[in-house]
Structures are given as structure tokens and as C-alpha cells.
Protein backbone atom coordinates (compact mmCIF):
# COMPACT_ATOMS: atom_id res chain seq x y z
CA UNK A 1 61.92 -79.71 68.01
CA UNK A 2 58.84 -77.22 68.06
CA UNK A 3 60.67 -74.86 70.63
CA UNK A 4 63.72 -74.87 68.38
CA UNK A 5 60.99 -73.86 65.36
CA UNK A 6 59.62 -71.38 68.04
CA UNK A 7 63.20 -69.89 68.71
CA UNK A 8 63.93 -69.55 65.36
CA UNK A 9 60.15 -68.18 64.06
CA UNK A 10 61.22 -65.44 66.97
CA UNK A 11 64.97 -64.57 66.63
CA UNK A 12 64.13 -63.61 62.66
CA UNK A 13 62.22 -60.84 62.76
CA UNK A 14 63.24 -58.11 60.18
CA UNK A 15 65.04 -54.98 61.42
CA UNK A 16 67.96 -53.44 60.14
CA UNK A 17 69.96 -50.39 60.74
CA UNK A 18 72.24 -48.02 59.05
CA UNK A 19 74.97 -46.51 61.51
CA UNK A 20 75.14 -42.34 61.49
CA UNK A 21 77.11 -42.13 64.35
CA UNK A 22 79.37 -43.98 67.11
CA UNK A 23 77.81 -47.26 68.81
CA UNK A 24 78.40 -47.34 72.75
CA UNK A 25 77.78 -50.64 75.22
CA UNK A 26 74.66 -52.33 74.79
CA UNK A 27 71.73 -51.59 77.09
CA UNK A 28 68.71 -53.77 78.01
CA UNK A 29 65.92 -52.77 76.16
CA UNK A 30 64.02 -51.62 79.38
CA UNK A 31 66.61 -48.50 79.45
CA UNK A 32 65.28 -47.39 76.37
CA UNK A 33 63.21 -44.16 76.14
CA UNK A 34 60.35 -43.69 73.09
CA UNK A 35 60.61 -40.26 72.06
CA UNK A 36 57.95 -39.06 69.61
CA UNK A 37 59.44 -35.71 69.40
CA UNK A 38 63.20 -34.39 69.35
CA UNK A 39 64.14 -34.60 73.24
CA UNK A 40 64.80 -30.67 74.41
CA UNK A 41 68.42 -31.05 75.57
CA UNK A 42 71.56 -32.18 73.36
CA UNK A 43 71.91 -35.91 71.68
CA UNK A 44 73.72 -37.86 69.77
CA UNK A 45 72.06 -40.06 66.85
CA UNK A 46 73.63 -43.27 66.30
CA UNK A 47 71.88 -45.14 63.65
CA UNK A 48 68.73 -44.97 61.47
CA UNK A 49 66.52 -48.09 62.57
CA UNK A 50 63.66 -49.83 60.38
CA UNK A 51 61.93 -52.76 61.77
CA UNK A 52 58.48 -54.59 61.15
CA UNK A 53 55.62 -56.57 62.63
CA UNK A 54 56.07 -59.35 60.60
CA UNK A 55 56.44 -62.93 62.37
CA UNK A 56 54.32 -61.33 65.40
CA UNK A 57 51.54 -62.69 67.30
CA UNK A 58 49.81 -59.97 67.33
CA UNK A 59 46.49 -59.61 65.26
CA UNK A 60 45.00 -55.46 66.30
CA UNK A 61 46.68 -52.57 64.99
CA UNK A 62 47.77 -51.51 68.06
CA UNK A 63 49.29 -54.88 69.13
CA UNK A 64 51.51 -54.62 65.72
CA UNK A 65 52.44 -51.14 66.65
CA UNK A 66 53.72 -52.56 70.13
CA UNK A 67 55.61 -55.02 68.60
CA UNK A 68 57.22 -52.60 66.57
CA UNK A 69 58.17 -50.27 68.97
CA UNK A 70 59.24 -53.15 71.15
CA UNK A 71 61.44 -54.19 68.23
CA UNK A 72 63.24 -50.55 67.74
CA UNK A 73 63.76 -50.04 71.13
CA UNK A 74 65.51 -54.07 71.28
CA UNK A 75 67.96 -52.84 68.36
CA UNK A 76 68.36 -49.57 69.84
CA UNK A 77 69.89 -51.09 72.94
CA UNK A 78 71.98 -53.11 71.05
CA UNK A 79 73.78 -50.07 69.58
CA UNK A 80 73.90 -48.29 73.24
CA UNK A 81 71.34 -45.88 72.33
CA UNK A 82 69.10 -44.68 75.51
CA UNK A 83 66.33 -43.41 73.29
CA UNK A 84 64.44 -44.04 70.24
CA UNK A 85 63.45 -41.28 68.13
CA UNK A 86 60.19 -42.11 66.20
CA UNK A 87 59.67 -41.04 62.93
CA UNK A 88 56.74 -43.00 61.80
CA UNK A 89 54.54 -46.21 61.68
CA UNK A 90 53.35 -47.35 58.66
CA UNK A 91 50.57 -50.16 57.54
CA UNK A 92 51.36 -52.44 54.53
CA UNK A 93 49.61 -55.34 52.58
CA UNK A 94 50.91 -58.50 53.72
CA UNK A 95 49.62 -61.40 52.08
CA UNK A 96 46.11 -63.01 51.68
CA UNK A 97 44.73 -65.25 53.60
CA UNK A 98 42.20 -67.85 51.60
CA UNK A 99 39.80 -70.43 53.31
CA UNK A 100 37.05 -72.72 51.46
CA UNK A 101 35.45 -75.56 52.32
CA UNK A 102 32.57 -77.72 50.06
CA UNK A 103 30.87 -80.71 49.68
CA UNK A 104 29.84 -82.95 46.67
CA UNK A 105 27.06 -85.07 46.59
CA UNK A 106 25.89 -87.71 43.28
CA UNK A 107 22.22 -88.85 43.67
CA UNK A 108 19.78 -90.51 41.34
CA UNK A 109 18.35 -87.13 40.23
CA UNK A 110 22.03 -85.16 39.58
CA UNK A 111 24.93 -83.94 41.29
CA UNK A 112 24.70 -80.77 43.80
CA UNK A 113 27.89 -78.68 44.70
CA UNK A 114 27.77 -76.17 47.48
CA UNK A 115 30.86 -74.44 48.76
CA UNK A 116 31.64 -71.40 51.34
CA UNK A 117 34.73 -69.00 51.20
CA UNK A 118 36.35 -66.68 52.43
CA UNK A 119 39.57 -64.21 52.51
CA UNK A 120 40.99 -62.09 54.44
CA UNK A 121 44.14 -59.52 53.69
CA UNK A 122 46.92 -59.63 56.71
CA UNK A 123 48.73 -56.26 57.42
CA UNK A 124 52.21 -55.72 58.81
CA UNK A 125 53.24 -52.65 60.56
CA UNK A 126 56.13 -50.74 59.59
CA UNK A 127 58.20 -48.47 61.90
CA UNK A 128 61.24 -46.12 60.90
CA UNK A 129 63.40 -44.29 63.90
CA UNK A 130 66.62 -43.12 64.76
CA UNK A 131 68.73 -44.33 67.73
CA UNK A 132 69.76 -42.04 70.19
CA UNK A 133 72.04 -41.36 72.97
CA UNK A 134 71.22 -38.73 75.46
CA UNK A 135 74.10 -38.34 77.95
């Protein structure tokens, strides 16, 4: 039951893409070049690709950013694009993260309360690129 919850925590991560162009045969994901700039020679784009960090394990900036790039390039080769064009990684609030703990204690003399806390804001990692086919 807890690999089914696993498989299913996994399989929805949030991308999406808008086609611009003409899909070809999917790829595996290891085919897929990371361009950061325009590649010199002639390509084709094929879709406009946003995709997210969320429902990651990883907790560093740079982790996130991995699993965002891993992400594009995944729905990249889905489309038959052989490169990912980067356009940019961005860093948004998540949610907040809240933790307390206390303790209570009645004696003959009064009561005394004493409690610790603490918070802590989660990011997610956003990344925007266009899929790419370089023949």
C-alpha cells in the first residue's frame, strides 16, 4: 500500500506544456540536451514547458533546481524534443511549516506553562523552457 502512495506521490508532479510546433517519437530522457543559450545551428521548437519542484525530495536550492531540470528534460522527451531550451528558474513561497511542543504542570503554589516553537517557510523551484528538436 505505501509503494502504491509512493508511486502516486511521484507520477504527480506538476508540469505542463503548450505545443508551438510538431511532436516527433518520444526519447528517453538521457537523450536530452540542457541548453542555456539558443544552440548555434538551426532548430525546431516544439512546445513551451513549465514544470516545478514541488512533491520532491529535495531540501537545497540546488537539489530543487535538479529536479526541475530533470523534470523538463522528462517532458521534453516525451514530445521528441532532443534539447531543452532554458529560459529561467524561479523560487516561490510554498507553504509554512509550524512545530511546537509544551508542557503544563499544576502544583500547590500555581500552574507553570513553558512552550518552544518554531517555523520554517518551504520553497519550490520553478522552471520555464522550450522543447527543442535539433536535427
Amino acid at each position: 500500500m505505501a509503494a502504491l502512495g509512493l508511486v502516486l506521490l511521484l507520477g504527480g508532479c506538476a508540469s505542463s506544456y503548450q505545443l508551438i510546433g510538431k511532436t516527433r517519437p518520444p526519447l528517453r530522457p538521457e537523450q536530452v540536451q540542457l541548453y542555456l543559450e539558443p544552440p548555434k545551428r538551426q532548430y525546431e521548437q516544439i512546445a513551451i514547458i513549465k514544470t516545478s519542484s514541488k512533491r520532491s525530495f529535495a531540501f537545497t536550492s540546488q537539489g530543487k533546481a535538479e529536479v526541475v531540470v530533470k523534470r523538463l528534460k522528462v517532458e521534453a522527451a516525451k514530445l521528441g524534443a532532443n534539447g531543452v531550451l532554458l529560459k529561467q528558474i524561479t523560487d516561490e513561497a510554498d507553504e509554512t511549516v509550524d512545530l511546537a511542543a509544551g508542557s503544563h504542570y499544576e502544583g500547590p503554589r500555581g500552574t507553570v506553562d513553558v512552550g518552544i516553537g518554531t517555523s520554517a517557510l518551504l520553497m519550490k523551484r520553478y522552471g520555464h523552457a522550450i522543447a527543442i528538436y535539433l536535427p
